[in-house]
PDB file of N, CA and C in Angstrom:
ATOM      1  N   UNK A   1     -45.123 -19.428 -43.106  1.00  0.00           N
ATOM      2  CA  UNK A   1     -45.360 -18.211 -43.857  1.00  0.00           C
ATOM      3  C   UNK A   1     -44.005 -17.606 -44.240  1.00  0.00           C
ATOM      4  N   UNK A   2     -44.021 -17.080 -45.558  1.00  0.00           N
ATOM      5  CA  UNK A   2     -42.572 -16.584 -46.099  1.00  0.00           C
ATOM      6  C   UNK A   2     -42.601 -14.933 -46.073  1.00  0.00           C
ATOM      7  N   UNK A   3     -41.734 -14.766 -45.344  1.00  0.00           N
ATOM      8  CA  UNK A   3     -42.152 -13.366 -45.468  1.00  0.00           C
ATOM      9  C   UNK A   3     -40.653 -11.901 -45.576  1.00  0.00           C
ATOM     10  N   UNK A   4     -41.226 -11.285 -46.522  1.00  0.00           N
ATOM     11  CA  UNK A   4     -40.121 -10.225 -46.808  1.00  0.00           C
ATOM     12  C   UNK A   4     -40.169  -9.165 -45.974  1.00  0.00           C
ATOM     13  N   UNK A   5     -39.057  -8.843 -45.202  1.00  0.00           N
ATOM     14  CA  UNK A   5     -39.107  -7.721 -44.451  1.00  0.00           C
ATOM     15  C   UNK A   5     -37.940  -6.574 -45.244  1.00  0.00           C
ATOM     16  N   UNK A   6     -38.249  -5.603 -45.457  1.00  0.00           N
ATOM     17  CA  UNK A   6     -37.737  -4.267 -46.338  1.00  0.00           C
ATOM     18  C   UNK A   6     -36.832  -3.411 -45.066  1.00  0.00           C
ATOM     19  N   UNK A   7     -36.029  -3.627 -44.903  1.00  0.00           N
ATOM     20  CA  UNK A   7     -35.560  -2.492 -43.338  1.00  0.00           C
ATOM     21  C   UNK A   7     -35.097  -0.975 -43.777  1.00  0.00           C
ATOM     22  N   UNK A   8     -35.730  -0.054 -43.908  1.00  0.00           N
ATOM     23  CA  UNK A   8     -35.013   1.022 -43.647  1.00  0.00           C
ATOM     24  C   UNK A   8     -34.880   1.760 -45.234  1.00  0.00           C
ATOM     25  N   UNK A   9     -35.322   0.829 -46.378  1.00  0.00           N
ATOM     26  CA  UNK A   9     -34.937   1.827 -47.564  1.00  0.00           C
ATOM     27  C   UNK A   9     -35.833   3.370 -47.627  1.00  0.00           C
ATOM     28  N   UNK A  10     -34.757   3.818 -48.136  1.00  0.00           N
ATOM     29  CA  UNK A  10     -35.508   5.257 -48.080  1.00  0.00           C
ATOM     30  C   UNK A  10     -34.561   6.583 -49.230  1.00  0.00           C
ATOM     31  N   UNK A  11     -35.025   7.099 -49.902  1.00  0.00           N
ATOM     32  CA  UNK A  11     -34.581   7.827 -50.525  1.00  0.00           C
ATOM     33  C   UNK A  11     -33.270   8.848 -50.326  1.00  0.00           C
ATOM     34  N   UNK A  12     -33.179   8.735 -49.212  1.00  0.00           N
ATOM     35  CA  UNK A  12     -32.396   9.618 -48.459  1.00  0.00           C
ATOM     36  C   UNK A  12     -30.566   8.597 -48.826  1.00  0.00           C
ATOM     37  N   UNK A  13     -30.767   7.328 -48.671  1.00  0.00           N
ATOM     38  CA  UNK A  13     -29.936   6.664 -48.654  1.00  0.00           C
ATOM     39  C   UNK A  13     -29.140   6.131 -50.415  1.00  0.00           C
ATOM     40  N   UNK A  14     -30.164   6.529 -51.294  1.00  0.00           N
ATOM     41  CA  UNK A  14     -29.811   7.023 -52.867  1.00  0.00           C
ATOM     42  C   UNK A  14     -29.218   7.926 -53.459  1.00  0.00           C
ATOM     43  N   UNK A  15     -28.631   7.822 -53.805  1.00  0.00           N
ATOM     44  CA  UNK A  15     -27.851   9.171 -55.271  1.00  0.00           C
ATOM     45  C   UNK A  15     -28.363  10.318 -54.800  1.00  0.00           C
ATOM     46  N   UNK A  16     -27.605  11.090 -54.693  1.00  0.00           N
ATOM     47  CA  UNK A  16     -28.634  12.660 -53.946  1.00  0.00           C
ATOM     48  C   UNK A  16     -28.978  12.665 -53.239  1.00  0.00           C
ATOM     49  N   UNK A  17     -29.033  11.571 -52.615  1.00  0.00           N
ATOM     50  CA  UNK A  17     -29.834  11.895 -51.016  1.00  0.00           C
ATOM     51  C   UNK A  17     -29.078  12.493 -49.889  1.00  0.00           C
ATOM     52  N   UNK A  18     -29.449  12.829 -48.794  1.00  0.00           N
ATOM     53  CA  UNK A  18     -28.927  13.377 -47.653  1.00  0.00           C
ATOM     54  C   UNK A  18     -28.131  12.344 -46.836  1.00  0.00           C
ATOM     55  N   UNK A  19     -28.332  11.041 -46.717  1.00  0.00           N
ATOM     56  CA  UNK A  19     -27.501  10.373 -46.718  1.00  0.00           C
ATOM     57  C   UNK A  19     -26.840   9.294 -47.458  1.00  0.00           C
ATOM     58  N   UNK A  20     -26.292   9.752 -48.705  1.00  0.00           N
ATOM     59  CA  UNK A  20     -26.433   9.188 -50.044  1.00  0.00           C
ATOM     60  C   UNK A  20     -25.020   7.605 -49.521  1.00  0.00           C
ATOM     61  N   UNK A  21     -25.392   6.495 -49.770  1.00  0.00           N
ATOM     62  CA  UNK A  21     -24.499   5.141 -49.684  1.00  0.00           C
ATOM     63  C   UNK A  21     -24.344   4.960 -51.063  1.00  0.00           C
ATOM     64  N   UNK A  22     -22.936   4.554 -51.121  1.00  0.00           N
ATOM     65  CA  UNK A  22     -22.458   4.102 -52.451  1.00  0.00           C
ATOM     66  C   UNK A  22     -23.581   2.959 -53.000  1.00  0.00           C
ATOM     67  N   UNK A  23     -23.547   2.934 -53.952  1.00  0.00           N
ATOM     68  CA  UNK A  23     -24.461   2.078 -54.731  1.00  0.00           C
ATOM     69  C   UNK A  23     -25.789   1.949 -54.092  1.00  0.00           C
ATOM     70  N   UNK A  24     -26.254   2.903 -53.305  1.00  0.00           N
ATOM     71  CA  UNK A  24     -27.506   2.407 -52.734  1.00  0.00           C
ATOM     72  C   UNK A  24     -28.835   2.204 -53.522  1.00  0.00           C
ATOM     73  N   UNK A  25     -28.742   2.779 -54.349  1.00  0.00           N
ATOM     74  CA  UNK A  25     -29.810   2.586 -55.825  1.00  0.00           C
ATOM     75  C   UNK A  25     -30.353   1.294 -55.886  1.00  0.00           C
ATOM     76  N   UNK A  26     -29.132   0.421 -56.036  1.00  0.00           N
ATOM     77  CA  UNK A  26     -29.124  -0.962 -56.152  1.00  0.00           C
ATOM     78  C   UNK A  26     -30.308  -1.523 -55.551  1.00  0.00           C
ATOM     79  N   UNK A  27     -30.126  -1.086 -54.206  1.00  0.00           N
ATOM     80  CA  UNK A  27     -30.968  -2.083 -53.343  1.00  0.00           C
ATOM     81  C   UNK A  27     -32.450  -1.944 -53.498  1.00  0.00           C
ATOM     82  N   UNK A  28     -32.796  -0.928 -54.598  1.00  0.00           N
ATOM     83  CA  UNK A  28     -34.321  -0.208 -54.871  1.00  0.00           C
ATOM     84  C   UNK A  28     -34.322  -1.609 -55.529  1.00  0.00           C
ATOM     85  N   UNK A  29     -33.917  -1.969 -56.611  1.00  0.00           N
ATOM     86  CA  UNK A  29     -34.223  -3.066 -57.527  1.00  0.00           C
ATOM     87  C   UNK A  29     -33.876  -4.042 -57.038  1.00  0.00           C
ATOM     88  N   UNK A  30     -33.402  -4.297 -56.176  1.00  0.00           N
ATOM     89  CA  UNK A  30     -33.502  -5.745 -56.010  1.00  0.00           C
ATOM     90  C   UNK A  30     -34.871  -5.969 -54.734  1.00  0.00           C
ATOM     91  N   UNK A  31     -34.939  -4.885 -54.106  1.00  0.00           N
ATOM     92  CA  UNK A  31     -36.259  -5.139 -53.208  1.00  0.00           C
ATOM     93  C   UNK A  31     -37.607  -5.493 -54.397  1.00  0.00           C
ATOM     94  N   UNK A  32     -37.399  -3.897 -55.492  1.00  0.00           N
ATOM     95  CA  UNK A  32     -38.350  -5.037 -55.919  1.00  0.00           C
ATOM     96  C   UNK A  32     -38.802  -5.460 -56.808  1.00  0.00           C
ATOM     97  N   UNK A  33     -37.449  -6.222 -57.053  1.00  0.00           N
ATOM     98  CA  UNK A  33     -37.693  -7.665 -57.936  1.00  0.00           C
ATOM     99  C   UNK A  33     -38.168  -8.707 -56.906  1.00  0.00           C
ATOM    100  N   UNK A  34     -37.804  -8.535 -55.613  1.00  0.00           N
ATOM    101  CA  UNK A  34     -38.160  -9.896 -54.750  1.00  0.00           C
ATOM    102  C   UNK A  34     -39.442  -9.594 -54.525  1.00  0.00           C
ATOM    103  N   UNK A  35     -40.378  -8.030 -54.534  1.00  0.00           N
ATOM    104  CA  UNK A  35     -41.802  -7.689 -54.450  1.00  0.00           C
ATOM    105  C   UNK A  35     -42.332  -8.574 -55.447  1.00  0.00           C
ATOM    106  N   UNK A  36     -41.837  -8.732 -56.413  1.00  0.00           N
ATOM    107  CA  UNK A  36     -42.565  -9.067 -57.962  1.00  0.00           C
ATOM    108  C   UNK A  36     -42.613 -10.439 -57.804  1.00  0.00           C
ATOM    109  N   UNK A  37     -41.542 -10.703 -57.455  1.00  0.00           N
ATOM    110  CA  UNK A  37     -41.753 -12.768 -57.122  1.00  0.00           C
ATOM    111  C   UNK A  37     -42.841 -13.254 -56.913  1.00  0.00           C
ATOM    112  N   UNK A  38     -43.880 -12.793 -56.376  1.00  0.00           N
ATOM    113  CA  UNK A  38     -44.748 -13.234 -55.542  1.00  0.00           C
ATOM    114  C   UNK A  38     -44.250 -14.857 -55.153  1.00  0.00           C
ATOM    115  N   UNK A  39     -43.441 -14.734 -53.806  1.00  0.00           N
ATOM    116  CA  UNK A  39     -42.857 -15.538 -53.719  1.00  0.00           C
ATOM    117  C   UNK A  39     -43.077 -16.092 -51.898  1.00  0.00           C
ATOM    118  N   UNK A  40     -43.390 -14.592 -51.616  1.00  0.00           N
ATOM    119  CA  UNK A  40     -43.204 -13.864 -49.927  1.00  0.00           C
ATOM    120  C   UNK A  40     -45.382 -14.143 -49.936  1.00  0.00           C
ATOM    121  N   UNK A  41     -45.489 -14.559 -49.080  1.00  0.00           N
ATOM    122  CA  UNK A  41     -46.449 -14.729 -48.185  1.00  0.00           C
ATOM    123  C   UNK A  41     -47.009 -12.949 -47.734  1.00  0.00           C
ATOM    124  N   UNK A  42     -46.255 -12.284 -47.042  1.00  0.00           N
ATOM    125  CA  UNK A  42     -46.283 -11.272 -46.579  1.00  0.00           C
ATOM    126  C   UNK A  42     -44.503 -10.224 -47.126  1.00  0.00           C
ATOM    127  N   UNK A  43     -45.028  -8.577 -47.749  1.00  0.00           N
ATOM    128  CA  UNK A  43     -44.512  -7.657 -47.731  1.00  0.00           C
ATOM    129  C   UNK A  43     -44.408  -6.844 -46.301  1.00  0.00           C
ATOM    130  N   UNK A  44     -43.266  -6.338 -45.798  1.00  0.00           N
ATOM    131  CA  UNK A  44     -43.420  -5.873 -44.897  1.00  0.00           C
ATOM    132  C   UNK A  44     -42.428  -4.694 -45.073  1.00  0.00           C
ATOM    133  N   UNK A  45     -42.637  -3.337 -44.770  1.00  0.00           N
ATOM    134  CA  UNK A  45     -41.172  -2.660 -44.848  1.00  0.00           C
ATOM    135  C   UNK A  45     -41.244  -1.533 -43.690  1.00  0.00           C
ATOM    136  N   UNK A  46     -39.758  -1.093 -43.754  1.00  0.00           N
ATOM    137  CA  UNK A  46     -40.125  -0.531 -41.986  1.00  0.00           C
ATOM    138  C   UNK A  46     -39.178   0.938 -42.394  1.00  0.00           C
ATOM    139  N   UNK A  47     -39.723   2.073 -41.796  1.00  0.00           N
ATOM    140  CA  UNK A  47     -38.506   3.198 -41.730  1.00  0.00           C
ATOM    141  C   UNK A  47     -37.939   3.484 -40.403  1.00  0.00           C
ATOM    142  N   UNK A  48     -36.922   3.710 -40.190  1.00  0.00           N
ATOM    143  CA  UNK A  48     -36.370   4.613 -39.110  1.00  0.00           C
ATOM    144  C   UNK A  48     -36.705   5.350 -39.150  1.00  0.00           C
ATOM    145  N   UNK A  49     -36.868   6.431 -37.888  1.00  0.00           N
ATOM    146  CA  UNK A  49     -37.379   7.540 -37.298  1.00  0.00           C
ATOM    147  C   UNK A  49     -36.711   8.159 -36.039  1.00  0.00           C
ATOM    148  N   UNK A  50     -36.440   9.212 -36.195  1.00  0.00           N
ATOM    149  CA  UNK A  50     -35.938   9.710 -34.792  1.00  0.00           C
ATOM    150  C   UNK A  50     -35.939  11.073 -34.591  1.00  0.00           C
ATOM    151  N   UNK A  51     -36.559  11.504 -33.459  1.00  0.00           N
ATOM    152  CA  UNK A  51     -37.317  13.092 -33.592  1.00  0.00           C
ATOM    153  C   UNK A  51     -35.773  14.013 -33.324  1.00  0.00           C
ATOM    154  N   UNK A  52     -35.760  15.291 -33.408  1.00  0.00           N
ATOM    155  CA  UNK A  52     -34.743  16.224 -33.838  1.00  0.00           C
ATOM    156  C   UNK A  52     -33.394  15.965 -32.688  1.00  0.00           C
ATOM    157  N   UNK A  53     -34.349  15.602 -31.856  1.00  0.00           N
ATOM    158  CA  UNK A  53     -33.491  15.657 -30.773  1.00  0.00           C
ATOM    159  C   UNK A  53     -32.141  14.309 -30.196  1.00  0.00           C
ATOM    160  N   UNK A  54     -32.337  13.908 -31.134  1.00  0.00           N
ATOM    161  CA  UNK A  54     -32.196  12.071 -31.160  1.00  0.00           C
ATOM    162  C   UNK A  54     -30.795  12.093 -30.849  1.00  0.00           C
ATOM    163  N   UNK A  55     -29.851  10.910 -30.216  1.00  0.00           N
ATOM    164  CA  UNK A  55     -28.288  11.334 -29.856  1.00  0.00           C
ATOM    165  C   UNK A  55     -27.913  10.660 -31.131  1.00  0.00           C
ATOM    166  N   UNK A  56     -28.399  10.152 -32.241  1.00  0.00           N
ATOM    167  CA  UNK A  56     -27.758   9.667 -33.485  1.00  0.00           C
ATOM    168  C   UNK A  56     -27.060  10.730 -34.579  1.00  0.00           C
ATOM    169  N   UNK A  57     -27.589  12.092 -34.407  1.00  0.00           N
ATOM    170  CA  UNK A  57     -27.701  12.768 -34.829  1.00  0.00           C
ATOM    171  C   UNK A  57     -26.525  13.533 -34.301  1.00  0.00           C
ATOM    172  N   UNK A  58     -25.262  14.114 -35.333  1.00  0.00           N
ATOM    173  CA  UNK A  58     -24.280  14.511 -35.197  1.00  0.00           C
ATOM    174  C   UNK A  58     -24.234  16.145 -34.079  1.00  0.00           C
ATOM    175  N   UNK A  59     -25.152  16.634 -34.415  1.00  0.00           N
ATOM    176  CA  UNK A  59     -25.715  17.688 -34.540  1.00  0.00           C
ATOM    177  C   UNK A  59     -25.640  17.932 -32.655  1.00  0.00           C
ATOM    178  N   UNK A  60     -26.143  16.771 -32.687  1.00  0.00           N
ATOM    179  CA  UNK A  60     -26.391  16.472 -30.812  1.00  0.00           C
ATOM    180  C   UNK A  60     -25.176  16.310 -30.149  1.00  0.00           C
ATOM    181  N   UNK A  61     -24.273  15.390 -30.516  1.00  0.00           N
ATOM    182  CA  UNK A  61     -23.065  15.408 -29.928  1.00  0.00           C
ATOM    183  C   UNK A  61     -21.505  16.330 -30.111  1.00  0.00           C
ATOM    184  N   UNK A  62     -22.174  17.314 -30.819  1.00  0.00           N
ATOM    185  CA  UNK A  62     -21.171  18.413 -30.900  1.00  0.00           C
ATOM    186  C   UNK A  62     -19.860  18.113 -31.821  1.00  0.00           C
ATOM    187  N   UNK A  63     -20.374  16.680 -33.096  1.00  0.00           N
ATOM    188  CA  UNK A  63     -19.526  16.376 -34.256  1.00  0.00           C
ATOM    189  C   UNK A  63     -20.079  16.930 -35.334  1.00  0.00           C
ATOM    190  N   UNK A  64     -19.176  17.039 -36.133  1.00  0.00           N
ATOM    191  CA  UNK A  64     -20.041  17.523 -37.702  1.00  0.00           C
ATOM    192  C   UNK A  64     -19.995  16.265 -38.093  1.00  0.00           C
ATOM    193  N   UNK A  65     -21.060  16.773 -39.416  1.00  0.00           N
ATOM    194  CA  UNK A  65     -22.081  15.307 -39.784  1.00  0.00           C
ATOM    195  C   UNK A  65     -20.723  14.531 -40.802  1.00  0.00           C
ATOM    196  N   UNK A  66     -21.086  13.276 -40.953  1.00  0.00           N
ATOM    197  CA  UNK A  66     -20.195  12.348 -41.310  1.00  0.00           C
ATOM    198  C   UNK A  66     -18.791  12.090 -41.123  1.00  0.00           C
ATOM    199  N   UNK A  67     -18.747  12.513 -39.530  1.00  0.00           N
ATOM    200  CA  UNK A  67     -17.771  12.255 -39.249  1.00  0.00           C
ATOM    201  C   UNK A  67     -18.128  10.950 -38.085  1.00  0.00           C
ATOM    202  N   UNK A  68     -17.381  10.457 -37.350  1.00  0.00           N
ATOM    203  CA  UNK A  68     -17.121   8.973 -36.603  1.00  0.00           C
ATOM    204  C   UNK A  68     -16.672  10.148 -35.063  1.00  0.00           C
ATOM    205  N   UNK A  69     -17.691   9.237 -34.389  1.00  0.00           N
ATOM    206  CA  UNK A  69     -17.846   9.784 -33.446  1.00  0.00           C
ATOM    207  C   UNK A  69     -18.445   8.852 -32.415  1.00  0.00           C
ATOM    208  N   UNK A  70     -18.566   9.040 -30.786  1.00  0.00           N
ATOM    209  CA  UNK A  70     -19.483   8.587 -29.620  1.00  0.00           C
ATOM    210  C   UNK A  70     -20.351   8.705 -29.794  1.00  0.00           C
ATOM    211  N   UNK A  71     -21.040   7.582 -29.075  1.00  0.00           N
ATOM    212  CA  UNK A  71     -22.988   8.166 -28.817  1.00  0.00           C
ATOM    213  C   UNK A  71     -22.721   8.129 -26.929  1.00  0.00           C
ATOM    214  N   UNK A  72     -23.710   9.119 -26.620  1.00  0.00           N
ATOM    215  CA  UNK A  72     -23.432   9.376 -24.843  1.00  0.00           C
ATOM    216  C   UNK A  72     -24.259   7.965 -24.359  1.00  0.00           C
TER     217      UNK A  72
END
């Protein structure tokens, strides 16, 4: 079975978004052009999640956001 797994796209990671990645747009179209293939057996796509409290979150470890930092 051929199967496409999608990890993590999410709007947030686009032009304007809250956590906007250079060129992340990109990766909208190419996911799905490989949707359109019908090529994949199975679509699969997944989001991250992590409730307010999460140690990923700058906020928690007493860094401001986008900066490089520890996780405890």
């Amino acid at each position: 079975m051929k199967t496409l797994v999608l990890v993590d796209i999410q709007n947030d990671f686009c032009s304007g978004g809250a956590l906007e990645v250079e060129d992340g747009d990109a990766v909208v179209q190419i996911a799905n052009k490989l949707m359109e293939a019908d090529i994949f057996d199975l679509v699969v796509a997944t989001q991250d999640w992590h409730p307010e409290d999460h140690g990923s979150f700058a906020s928690n470890q007493g860094t401001s956001p986008f900066s490089l930092g520890e996780l405890d």
